[in-house]
PDB file of N, CA and C in Angstrom:
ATOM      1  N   UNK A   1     -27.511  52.643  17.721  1.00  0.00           N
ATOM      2  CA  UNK A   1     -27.953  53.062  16.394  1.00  0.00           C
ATOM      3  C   UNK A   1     -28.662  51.911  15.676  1.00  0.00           C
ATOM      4  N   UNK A   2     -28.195  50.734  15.597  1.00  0.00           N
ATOM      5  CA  UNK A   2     -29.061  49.498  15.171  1.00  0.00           C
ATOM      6  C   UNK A   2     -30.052  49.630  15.490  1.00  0.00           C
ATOM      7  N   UNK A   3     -30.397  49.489  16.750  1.00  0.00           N
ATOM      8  CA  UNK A   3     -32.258  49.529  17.239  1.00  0.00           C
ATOM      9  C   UNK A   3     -33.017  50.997  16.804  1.00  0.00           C
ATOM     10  N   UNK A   4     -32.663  51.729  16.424  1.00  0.00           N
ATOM     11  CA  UNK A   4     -33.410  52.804  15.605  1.00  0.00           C
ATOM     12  C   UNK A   4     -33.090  52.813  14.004  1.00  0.00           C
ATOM     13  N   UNK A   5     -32.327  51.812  13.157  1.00  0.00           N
ATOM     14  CA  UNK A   5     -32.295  51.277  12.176  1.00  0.00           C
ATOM     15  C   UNK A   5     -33.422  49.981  12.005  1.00  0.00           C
ATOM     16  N   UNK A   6     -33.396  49.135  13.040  1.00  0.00           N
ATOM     17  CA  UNK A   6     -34.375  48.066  12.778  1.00  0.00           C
ATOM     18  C   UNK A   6     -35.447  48.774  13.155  1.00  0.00           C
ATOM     19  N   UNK A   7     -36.219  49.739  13.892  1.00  0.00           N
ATOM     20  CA  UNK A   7     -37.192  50.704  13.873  1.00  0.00           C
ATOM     21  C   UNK A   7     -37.762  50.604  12.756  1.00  0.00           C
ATOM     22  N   UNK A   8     -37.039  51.595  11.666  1.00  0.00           N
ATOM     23  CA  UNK A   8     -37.290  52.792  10.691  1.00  0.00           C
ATOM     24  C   UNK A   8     -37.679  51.366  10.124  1.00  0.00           C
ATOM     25  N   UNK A   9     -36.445  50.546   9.811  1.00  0.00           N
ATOM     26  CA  UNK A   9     -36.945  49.500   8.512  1.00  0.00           C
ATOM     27  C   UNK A   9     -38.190  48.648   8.818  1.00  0.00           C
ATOM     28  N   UNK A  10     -38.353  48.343  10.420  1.00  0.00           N
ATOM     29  CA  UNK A  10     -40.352  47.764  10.078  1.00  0.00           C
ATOM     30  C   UNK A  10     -40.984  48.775  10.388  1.00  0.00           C
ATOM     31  N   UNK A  11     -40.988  49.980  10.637  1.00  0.00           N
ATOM     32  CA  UNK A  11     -42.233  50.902  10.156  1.00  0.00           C
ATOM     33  C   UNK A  11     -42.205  51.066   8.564  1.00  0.00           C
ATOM     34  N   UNK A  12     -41.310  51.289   8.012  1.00  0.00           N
ATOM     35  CA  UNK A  12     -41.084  51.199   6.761  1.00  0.00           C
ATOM     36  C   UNK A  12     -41.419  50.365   6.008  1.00  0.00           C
ATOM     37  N   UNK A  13     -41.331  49.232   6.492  1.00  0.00           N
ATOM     38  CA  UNK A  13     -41.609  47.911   5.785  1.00  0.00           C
ATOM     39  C   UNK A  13     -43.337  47.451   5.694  1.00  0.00           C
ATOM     40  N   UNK A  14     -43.811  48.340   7.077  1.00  0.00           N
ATOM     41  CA  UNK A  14     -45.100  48.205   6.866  1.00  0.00           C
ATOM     42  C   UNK A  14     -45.981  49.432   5.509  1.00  0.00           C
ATOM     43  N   UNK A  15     -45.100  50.007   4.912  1.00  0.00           N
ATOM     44  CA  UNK A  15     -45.485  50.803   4.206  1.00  0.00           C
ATOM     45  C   UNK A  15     -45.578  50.854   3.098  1.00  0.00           C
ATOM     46  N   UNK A  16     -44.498  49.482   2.880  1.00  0.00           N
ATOM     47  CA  UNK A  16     -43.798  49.575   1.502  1.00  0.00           C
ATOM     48  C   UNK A  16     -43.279  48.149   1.454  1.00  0.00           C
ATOM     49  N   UNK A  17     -43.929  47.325   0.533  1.00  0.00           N
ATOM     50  CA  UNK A  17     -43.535  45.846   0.119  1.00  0.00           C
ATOM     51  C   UNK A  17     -42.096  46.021  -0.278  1.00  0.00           C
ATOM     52  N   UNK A  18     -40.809  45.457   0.103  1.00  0.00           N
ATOM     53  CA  UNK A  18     -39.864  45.179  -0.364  1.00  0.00           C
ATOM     54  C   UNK A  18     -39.553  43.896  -0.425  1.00  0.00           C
ATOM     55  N   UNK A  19     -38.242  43.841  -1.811  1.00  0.00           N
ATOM     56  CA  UNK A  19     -37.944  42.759  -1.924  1.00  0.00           C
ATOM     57  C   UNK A  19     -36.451  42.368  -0.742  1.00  0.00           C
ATOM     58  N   UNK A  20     -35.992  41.266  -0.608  1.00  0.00           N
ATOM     59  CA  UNK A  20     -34.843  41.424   0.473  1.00  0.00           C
ATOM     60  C   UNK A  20     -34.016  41.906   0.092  1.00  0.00           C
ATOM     61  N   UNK A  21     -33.547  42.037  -1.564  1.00  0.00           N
ATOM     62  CA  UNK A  21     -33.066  43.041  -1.841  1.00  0.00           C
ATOM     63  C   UNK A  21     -32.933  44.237  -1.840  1.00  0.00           C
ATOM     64  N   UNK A  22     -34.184  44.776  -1.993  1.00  0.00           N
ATOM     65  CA  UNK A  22     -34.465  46.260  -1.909  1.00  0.00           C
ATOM     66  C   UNK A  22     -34.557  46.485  -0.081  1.00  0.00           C
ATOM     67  N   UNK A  23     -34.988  45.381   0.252  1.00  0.00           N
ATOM     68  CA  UNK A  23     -34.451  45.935   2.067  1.00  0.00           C
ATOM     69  C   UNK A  23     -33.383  46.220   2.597  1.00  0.00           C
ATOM     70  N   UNK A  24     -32.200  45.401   1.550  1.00  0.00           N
ATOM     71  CA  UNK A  24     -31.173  45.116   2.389  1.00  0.00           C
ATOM     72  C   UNK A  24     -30.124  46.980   1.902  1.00  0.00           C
ATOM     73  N   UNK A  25     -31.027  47.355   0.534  1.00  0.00           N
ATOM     74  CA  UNK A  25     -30.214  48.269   0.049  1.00  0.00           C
ATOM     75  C   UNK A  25     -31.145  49.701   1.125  1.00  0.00           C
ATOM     76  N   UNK A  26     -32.036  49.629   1.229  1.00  0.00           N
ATOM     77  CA  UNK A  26     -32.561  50.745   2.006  1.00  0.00           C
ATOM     78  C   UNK A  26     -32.053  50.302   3.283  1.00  0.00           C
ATOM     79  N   UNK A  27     -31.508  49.463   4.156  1.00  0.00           N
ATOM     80  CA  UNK A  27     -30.610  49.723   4.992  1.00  0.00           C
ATOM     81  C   UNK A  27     -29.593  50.264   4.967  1.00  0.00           C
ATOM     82  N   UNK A  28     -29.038  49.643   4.160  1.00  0.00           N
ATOM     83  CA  UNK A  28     -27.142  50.787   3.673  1.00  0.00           C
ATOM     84  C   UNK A  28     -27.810  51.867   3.433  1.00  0.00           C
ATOM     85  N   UNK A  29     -28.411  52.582   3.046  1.00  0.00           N
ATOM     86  CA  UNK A  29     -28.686  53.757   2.981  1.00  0.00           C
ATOM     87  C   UNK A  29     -29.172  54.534   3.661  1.00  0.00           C
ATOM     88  N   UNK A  30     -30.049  53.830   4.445  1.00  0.00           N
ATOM     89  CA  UNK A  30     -30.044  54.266   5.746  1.00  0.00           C
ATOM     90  C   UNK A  30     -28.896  54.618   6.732  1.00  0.00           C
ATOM     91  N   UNK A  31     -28.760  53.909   6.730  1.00  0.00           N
ATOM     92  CA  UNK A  31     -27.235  53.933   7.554  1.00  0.00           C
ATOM     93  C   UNK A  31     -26.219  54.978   7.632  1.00  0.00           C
ATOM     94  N   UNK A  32     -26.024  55.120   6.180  1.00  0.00           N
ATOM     95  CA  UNK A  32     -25.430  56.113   5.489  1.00  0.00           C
ATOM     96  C   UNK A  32     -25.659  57.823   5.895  1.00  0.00           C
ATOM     97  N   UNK A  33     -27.186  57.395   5.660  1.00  0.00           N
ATOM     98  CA  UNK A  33     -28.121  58.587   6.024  1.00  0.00           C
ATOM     99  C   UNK A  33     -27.944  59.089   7.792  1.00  0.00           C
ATOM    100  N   UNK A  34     -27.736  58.319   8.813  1.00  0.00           N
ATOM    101  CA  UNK A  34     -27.933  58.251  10.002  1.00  0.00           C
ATOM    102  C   UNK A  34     -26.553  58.628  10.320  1.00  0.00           C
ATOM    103  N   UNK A  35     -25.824  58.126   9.719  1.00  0.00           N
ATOM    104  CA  UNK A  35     -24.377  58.159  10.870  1.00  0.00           C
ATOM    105  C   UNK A  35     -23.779  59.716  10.861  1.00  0.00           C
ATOM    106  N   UNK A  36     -23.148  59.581  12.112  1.00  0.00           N
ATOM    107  CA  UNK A  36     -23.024  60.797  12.556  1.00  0.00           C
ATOM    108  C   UNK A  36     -24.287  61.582  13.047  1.00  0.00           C
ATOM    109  N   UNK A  37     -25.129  61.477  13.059  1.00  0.00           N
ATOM    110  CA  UNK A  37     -26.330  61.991  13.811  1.00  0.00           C
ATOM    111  C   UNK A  37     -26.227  61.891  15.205  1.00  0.00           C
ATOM    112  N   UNK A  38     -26.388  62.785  16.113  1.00  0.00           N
ATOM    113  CA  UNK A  38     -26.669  62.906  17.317  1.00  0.00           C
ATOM    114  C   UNK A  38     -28.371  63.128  18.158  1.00  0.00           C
ATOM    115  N   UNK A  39     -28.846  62.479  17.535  1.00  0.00           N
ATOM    116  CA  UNK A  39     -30.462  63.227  17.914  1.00  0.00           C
ATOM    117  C   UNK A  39     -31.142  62.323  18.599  1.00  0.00           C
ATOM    118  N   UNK A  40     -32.012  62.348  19.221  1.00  0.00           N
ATOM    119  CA  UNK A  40     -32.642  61.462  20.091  1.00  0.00           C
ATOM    120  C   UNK A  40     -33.181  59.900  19.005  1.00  0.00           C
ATOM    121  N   UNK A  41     -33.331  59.305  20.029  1.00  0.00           N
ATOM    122  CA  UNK A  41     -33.598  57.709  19.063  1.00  0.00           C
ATOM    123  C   UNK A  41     -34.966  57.853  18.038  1.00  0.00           C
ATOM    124  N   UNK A  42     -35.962  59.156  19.040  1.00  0.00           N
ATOM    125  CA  UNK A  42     -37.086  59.232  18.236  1.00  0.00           C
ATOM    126  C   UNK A  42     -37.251  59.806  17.417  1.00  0.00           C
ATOM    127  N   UNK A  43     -36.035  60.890  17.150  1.00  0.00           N
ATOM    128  CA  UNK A  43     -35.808  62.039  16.850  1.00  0.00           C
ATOM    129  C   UNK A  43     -35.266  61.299  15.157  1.00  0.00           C
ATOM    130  N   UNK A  44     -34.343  60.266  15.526  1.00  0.00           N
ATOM    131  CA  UNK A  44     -33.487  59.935  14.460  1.00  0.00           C
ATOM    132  C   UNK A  44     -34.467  58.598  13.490  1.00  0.00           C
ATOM    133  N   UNK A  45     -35.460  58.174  14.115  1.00  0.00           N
ATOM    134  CA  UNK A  45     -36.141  57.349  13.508  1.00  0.00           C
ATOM    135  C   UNK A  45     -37.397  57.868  12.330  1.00  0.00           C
ATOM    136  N   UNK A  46     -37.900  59.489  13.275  1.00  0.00           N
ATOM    137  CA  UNK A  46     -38.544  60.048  12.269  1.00  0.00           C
ATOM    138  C   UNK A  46     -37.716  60.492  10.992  1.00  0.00           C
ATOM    139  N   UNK A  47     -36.464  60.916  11.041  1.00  0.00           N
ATOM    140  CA  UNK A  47     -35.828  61.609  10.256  1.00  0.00           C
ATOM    141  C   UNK A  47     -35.600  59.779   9.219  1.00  0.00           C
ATOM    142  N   UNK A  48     -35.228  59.188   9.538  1.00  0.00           N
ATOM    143  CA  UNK A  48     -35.138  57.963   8.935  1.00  0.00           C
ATOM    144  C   UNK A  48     -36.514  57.547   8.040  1.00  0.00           C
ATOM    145  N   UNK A  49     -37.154  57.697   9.109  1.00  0.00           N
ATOM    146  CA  UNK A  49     -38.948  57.094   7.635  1.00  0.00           C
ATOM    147  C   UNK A  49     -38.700  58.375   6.481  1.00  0.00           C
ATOM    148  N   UNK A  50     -38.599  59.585   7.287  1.00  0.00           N
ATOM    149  CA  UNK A  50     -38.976  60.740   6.175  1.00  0.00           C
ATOM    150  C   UNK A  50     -37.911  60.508   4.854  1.00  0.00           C
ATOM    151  N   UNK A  51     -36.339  59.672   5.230  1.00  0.00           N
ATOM    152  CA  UNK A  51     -35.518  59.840   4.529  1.00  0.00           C
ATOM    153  C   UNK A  51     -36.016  58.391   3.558  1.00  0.00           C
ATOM    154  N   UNK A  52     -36.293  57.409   3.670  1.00  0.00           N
ATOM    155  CA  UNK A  52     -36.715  56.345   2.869  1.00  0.00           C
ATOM    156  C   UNK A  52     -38.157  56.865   1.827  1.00  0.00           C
ATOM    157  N   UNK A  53     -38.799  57.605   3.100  1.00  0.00           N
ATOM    158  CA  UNK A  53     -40.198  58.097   2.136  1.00  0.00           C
ATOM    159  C   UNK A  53     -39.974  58.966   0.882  1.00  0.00           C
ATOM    160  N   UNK A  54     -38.658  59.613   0.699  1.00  0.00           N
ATOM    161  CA  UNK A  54     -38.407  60.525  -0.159  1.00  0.00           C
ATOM    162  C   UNK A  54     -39.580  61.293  -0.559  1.00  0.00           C
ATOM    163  N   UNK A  55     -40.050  61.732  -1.488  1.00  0.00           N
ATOM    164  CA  UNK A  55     -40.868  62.860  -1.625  1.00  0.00           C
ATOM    165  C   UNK A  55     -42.737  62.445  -2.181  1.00  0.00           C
ATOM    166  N   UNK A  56     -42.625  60.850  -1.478  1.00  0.00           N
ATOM    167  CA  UNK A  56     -43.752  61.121  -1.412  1.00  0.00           C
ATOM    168  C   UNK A  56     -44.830  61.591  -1.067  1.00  0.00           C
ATOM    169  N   UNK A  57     -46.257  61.977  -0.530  1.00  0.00           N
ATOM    170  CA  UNK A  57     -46.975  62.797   0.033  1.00  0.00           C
ATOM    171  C   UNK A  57     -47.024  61.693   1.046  1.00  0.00           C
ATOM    172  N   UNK A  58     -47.572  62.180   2.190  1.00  0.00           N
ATOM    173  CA  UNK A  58     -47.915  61.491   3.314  1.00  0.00           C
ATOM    174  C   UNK A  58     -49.848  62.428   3.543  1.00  0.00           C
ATOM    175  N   UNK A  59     -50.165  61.054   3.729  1.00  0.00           N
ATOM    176  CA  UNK A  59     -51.866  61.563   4.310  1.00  0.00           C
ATOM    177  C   UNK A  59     -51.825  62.707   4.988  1.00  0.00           C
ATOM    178  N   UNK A  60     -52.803  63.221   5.319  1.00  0.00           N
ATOM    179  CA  UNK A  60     -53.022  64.325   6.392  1.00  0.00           C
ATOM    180  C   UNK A  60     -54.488  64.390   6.819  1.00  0.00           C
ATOM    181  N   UNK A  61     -55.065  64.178   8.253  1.00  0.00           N
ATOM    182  CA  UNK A  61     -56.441  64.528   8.438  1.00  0.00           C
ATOM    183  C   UNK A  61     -56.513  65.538   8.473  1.00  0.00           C
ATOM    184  N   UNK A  62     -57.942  65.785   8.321  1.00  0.00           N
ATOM    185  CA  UNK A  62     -58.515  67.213   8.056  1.00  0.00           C
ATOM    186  C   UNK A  62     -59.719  67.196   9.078  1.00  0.00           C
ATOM    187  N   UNK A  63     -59.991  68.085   9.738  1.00  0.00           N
ATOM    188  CA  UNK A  63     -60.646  68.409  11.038  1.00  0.00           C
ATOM    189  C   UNK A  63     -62.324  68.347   9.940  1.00  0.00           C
ATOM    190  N   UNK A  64     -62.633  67.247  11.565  1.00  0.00           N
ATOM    191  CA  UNK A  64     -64.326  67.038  10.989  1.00  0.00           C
ATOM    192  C   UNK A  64     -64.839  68.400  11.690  1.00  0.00           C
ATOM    193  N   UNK A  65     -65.905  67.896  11.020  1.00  0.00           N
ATOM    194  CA  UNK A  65     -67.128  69.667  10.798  1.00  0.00           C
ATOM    195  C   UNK A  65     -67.501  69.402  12.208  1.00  0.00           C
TER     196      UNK A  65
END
């Protein structure tokens, strides 16, 4: 579970300037968020960005002409 915690937090981290504070608290919460999960490592890492991203929008391409 660590290595799909240190995952989420540098994809995450590339997304989002934190302070080591604010890293160290979006880990516990992460964590929080994760345990007890049974899902694949890739499975549990997407669910992890989506859970830090909270409800921001995420890009989307749109099919060229």
């Amino acid at each position: 579970m660590e290595k799909v915690i240190d995952r989420v937090m540098r994809t995450y981290g590339m997304m989002v300037n934190l302070t080591p504070e604010e890293e160290q608290s979006a880990r516990e919460r992460l964590t929080e968020f994760l345990k007890g999960k049974d899902d694949s490592a890739r499975q549990l890492s997407v669910e992890g960005v989506k859970f830090l991203r909270g409800d921001r929008p995420s890009r989307t391409r749109h099919a060229q002409p």
